[in-house]
N, C-alpha and C. Protein backbone atom coordinates (compact mmCIF):
# COMPACT_ATOMS: atom_id res chain seq x y z
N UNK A 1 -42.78 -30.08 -47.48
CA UNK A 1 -42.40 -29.98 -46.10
C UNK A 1 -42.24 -28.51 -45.73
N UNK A 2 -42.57 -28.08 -44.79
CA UNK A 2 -43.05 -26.94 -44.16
C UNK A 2 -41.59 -26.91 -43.29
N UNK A 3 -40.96 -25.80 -43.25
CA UNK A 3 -39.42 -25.58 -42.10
C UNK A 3 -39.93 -24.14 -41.42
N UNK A 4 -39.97 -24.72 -40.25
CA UNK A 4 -40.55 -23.06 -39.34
C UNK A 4 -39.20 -22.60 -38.81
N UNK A 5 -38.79 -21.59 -39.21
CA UNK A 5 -37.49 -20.78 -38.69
C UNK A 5 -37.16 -20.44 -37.23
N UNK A 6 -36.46 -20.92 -36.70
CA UNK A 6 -36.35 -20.75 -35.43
C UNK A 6 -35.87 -18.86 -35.03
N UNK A 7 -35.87 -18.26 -34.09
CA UNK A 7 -35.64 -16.94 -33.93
C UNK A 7 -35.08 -17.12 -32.75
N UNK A 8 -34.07 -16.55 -31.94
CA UNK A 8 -33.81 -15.91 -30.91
C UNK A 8 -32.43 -16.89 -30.20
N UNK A 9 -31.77 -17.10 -29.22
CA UNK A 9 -31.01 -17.76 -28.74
C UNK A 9 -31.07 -19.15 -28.02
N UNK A 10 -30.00 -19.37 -28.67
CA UNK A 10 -29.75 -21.00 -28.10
C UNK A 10 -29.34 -21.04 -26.31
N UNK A 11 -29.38 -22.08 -25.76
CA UNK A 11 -28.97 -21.99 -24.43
C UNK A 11 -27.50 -22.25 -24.59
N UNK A 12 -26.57 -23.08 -25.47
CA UNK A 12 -25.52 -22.64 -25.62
C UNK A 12 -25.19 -21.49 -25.31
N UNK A 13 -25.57 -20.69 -26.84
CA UNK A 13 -25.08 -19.03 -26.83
C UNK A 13 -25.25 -18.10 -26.04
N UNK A 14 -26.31 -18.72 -24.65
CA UNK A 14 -26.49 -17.84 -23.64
C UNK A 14 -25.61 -18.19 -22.61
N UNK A 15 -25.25 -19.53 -22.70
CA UNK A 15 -24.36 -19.75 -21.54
C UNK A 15 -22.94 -19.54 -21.78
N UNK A 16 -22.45 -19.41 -23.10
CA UNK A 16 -21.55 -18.59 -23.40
C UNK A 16 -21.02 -17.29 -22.73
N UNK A 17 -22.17 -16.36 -23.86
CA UNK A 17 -22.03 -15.08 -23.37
C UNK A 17 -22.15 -14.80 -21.70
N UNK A 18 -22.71 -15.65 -20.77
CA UNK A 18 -22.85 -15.59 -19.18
C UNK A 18 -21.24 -15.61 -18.65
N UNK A 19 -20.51 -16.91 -18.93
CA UNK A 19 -19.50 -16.79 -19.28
C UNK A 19 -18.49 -15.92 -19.17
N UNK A 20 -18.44 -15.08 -20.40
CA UNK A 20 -17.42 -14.30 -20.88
C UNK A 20 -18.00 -13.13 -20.05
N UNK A 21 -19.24 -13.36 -19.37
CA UNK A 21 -19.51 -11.58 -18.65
C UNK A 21 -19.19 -12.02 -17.29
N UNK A 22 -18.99 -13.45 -16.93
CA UNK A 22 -18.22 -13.72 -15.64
C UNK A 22 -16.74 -13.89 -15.58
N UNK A 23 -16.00 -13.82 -16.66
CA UNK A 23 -15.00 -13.77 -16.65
C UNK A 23 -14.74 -12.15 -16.34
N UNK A 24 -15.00 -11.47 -17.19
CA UNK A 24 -15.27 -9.56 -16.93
C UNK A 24 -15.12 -9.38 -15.82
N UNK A 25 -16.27 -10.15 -15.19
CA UNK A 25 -16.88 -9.04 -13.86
C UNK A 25 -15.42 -9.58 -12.45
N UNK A 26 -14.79 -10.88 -12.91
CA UNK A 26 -13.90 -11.48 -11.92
C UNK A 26 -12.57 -10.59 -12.05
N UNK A 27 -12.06 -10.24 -13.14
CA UNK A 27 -11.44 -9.06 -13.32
C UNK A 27 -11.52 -7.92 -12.84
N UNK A 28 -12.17 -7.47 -13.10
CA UNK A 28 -12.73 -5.97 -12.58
C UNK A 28 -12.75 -6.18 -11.24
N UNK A 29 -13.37 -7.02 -9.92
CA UNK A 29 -13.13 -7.28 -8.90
C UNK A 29 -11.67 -7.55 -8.03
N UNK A 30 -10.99 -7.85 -8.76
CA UNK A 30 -9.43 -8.02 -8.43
C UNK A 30 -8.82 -6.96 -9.30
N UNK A 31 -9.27 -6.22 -9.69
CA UNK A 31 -8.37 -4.59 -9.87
C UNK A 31 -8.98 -4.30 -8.89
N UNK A 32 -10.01 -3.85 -8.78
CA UNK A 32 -11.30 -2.91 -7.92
C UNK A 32 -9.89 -3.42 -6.51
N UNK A 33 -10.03 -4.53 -6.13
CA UNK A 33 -9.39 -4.72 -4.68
C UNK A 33 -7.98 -4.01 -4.33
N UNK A 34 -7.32 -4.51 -5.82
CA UNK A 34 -6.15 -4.13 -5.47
C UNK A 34 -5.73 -2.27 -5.21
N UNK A 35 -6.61 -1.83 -6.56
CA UNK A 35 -6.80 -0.35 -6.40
C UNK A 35 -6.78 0.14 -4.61
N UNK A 36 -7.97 -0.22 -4.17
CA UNK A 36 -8.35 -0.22 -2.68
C UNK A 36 -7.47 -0.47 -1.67
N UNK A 37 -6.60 -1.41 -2.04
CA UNK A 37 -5.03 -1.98 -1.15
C UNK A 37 -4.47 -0.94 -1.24
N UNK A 38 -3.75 -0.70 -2.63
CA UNK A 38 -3.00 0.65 -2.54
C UNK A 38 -3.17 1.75 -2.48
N UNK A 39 -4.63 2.08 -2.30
CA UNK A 39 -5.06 3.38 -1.64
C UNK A 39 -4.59 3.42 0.03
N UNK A 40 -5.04 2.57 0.51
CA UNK A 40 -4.95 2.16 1.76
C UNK A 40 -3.37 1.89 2.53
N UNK A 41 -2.60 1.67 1.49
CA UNK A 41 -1.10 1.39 1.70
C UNK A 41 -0.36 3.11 1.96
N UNK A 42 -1.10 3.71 0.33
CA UNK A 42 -0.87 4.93 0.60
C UNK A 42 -0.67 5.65 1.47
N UNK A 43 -1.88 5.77 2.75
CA UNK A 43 -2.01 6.68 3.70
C UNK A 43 -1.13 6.31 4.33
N UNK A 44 -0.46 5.39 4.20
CA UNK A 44 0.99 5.31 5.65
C UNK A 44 1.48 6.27 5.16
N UNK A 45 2.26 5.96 3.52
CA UNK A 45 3.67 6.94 3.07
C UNK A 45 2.78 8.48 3.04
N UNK A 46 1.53 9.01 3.26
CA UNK A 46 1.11 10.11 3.64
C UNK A 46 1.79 10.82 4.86
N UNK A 47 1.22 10.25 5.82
CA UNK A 47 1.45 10.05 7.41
C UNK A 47 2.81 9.95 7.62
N UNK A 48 3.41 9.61 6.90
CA UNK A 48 5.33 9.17 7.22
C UNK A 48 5.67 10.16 6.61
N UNK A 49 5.07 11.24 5.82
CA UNK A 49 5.91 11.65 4.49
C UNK A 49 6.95 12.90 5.49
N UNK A 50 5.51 13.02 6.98
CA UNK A 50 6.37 14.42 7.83
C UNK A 50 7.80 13.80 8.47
N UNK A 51 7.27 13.01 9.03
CA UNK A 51 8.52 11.84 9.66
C UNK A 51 9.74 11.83 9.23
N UNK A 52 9.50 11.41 7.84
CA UNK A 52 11.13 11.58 6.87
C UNK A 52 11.69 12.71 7.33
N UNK A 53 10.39 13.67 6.42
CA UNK A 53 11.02 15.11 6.50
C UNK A 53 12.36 15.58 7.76
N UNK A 54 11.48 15.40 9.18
CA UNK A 54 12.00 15.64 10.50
C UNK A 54 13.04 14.76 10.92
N UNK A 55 13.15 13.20 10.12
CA UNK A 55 14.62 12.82 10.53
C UNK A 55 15.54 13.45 9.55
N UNK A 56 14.79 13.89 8.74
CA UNK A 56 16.45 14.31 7.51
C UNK A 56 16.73 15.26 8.20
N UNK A 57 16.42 16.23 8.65
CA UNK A 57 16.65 17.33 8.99
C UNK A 57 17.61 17.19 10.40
N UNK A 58 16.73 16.39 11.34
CA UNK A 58 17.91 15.85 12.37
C UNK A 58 18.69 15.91 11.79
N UNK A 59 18.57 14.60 11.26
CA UNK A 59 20.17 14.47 10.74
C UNK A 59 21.41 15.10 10.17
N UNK A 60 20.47 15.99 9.27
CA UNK A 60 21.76 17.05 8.54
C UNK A 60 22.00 17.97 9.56
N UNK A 61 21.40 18.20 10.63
CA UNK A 61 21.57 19.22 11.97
C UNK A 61 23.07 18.94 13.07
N UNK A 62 22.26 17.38 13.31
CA UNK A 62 23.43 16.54 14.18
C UNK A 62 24.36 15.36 13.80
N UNK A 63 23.74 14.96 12.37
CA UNK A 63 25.16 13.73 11.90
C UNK A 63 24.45 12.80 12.70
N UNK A 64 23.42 12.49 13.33
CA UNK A 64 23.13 11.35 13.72
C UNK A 64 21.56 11.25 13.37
N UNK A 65 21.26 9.42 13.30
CA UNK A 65 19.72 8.94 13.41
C UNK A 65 19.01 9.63 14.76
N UNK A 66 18.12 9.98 14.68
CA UNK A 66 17.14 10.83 15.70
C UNK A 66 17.13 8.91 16.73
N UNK A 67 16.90 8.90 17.72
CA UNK A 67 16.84 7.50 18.59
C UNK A 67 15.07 7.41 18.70
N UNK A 68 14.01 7.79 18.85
CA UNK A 68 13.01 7.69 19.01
C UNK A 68 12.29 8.57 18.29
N UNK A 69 11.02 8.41 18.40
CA UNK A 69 9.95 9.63 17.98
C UNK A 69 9.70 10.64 18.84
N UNK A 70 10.42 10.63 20.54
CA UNK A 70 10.42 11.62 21.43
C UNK A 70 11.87 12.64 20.77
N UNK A 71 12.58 11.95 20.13
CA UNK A 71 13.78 13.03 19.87
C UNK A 71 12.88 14.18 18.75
N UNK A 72 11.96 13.73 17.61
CA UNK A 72 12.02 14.20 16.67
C UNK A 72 10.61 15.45 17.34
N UNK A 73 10.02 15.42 18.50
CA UNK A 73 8.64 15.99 19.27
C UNK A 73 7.94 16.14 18.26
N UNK A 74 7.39 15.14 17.86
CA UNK A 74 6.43 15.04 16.76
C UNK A 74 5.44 14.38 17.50
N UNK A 75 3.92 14.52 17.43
CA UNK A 75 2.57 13.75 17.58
C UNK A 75 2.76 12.63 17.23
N UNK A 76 1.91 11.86 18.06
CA UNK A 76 1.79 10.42 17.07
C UNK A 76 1.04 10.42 15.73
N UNK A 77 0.98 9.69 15.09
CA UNK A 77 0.62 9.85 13.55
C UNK A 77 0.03 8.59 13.02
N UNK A 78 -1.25 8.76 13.10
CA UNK A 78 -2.12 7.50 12.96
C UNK A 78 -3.56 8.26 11.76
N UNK A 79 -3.91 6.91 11.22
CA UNK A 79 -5.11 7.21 10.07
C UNK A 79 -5.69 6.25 10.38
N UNK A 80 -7.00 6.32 9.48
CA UNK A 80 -8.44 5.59 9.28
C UNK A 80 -7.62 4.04 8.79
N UNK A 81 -6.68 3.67 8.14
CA UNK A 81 -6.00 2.32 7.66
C UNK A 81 -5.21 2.40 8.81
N UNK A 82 -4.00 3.21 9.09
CA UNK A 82 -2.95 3.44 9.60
C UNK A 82 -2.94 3.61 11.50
N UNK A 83 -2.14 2.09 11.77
CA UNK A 83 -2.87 2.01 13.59
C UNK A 83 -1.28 2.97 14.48
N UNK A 84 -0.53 2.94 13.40
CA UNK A 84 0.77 3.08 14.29
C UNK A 84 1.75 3.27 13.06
N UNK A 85 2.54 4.18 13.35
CA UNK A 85 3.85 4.75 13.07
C UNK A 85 5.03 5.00 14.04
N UNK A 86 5.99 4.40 13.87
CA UNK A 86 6.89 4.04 15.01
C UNK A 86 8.48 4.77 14.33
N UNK A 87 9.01 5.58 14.72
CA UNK A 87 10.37 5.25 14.24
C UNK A 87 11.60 5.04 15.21
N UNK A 88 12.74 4.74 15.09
CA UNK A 88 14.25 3.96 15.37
C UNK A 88 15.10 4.18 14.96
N UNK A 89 15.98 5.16 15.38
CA UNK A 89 16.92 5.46 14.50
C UNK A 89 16.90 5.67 13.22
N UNK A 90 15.99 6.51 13.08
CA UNK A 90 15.78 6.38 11.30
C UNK A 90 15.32 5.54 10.46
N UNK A 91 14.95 4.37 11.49
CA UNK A 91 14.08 3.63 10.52
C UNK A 91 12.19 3.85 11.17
N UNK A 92 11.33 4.05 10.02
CA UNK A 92 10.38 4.37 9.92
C UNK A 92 9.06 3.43 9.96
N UNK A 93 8.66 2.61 10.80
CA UNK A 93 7.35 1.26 11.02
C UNK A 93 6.45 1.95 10.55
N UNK A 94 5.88 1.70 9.75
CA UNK A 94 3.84 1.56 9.53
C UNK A 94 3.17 0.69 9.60
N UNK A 95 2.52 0.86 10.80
CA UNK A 95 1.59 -0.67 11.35
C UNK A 95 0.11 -0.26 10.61
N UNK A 96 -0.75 -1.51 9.74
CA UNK A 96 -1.50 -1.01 9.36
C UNK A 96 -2.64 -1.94 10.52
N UNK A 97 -3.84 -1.69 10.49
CA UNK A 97 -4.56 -1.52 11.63
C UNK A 97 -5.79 -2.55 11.20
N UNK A 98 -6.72 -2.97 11.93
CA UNK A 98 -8.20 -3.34 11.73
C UNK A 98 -9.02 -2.81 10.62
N UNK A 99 -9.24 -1.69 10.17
CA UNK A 99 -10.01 -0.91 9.58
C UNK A 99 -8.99 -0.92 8.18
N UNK A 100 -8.06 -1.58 7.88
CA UNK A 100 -7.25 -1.57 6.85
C UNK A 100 -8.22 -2.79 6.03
N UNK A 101 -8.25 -3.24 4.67
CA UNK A 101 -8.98 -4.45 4.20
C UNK A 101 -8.00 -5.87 4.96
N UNK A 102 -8.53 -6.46 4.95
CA UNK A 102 -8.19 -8.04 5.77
C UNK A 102 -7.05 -8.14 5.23
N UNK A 103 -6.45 -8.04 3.63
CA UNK A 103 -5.44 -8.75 3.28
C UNK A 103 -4.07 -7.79 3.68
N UNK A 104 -4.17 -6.36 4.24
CA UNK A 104 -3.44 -5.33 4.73
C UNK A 104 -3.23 -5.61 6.33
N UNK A 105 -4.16 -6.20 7.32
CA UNK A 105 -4.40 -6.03 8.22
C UNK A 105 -3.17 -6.55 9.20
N UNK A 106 -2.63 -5.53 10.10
CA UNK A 106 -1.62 -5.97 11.16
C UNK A 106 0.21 -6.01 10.01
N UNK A 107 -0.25 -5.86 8.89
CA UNK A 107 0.99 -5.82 8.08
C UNK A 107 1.73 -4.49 8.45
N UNK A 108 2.80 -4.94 7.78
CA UNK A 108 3.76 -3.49 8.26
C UNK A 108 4.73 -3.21 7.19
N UNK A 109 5.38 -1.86 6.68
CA UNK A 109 5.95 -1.63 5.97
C UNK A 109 6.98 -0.76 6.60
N UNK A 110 8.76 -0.81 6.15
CA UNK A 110 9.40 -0.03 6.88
C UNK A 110 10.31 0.93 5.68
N UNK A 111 10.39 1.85 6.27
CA UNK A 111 10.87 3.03 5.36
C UNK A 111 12.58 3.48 6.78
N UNK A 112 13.79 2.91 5.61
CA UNK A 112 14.80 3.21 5.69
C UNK A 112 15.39 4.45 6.10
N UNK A 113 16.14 4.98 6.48
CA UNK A 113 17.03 6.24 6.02
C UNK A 113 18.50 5.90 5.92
N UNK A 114 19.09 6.34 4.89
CA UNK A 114 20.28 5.85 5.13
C UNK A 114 21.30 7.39 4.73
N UNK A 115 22.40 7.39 4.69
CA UNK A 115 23.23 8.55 4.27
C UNK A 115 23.90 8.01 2.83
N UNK A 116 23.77 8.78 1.92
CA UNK A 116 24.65 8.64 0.78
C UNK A 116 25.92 8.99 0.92
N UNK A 117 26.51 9.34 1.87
CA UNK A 117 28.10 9.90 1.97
C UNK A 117 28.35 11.37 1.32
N UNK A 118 27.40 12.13 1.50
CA UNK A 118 27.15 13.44 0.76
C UNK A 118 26.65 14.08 2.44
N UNK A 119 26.13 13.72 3.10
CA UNK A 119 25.73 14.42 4.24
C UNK A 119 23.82 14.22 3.95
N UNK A 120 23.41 13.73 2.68
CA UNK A 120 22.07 14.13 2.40
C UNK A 120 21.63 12.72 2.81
N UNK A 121 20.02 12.24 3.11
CA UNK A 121 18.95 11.27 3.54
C UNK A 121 18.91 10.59 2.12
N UNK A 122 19.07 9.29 2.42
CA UNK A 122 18.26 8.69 0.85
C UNK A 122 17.23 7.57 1.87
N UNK A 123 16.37 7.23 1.30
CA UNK A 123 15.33 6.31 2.02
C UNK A 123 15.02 5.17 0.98
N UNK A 124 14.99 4.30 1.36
CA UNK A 124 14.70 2.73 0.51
C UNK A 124 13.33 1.76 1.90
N UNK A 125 12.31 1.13 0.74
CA UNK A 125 11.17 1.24 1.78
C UNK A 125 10.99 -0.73 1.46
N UNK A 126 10.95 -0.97 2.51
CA UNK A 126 10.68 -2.62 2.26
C UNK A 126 8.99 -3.00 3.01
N UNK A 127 8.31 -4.06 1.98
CA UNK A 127 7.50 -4.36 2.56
C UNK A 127 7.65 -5.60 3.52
N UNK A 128 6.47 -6.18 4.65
CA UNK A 128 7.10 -7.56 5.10
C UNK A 128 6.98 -8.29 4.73
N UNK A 129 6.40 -8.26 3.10
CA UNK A 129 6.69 -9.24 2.64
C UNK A 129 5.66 -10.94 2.70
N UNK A 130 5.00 -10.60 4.46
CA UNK A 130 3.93 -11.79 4.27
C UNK A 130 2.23 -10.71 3.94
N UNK A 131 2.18 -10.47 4.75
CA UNK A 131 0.79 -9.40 4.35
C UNK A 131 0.89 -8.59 3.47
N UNK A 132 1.55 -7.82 3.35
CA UNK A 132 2.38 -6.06 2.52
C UNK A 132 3.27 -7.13 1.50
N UNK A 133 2.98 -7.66 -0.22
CA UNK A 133 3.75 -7.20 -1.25
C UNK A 133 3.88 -6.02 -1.72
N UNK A 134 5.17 -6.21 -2.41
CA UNK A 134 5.29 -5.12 -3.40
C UNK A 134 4.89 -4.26 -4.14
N UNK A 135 3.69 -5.49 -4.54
CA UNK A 135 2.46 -4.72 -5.61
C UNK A 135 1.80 -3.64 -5.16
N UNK A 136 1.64 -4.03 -3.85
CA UNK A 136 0.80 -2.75 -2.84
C UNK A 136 1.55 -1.60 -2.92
N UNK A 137 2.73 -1.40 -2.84
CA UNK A 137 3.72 -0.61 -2.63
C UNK A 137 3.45 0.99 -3.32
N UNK A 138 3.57 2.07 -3.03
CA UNK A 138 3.17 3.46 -4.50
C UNK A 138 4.55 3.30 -5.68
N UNK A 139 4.69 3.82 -6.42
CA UNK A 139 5.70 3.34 -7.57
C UNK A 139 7.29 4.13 -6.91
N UNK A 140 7.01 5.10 -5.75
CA UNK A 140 7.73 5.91 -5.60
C UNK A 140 8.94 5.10 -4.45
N UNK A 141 8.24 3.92 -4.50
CA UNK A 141 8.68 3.14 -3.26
C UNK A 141 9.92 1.86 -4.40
N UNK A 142 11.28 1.94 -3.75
CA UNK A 142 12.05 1.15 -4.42
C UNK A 142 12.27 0.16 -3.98
């Protein structure tokens, strides 16, 4: 009896390995996104970073929250993600906009000011929690 050796791959072992390179590539796509979220989250706390600056400074000037963004005569402050920046007494809105990815879009994140009883700004930043998690958040954000 004559046995002719087979050579090369089974359709098993191909549909395997297809597989395990679709498991890969589904990974890499949900970092890839999220990366992209928090790039995009970023440019608010960019855009806000002057904002802070100009209420702390109020504040350590006059002992009080600045009441609008006309107290602090600052520009409005908008980006390519970023549709609107609003502040309130020291508290700080980032409206993120159309041009943000879908799962960012119309979300908002607010950046605190509060006084430590020292006379100095401490800031604590909340997301809302339905559009904007945490995860999105930069690490600098508590």
């Amino acid at each position: 009896m004559n046995l002719i050796k087979k050579t090369g791959f089974t359709l098993i072992e191909m549909m395997i390995a297809l597989a395990i390179v679709g498991i890969f590539a589904s990974m890499a796509v949900t970092s890839y996104m999220t990366h992209n979220i928090r790039h995009q989250v970023a440019e608010g706390f960019k855009l806000a970073g002057g904002i802070q600056t100009a209420i702390s400074q109020y504040y350590v000037r006059g002992w009080s929250m600045p009441a609008d963004m006309d107290a602090l005569r600052l520009p409005p402050a908008t980006g390519e993600y970023v549709a609107n920046i609003d502040q309130a007494h020291g508290t700080i809105t980032i409206t993120y906009g159309n041009n943000a990815m879908s799962r960012i879009a119309n979300g908002k994140v607010t950046l605190k000011a509060t006084d430590n009883n020292n006379g100095n700004v401490i800031w604590s930043c909340t997301p809302d929690g339905t559009i904007i998690v945490k995860e999105y958040l930069p690490s600098s954000c508590n």
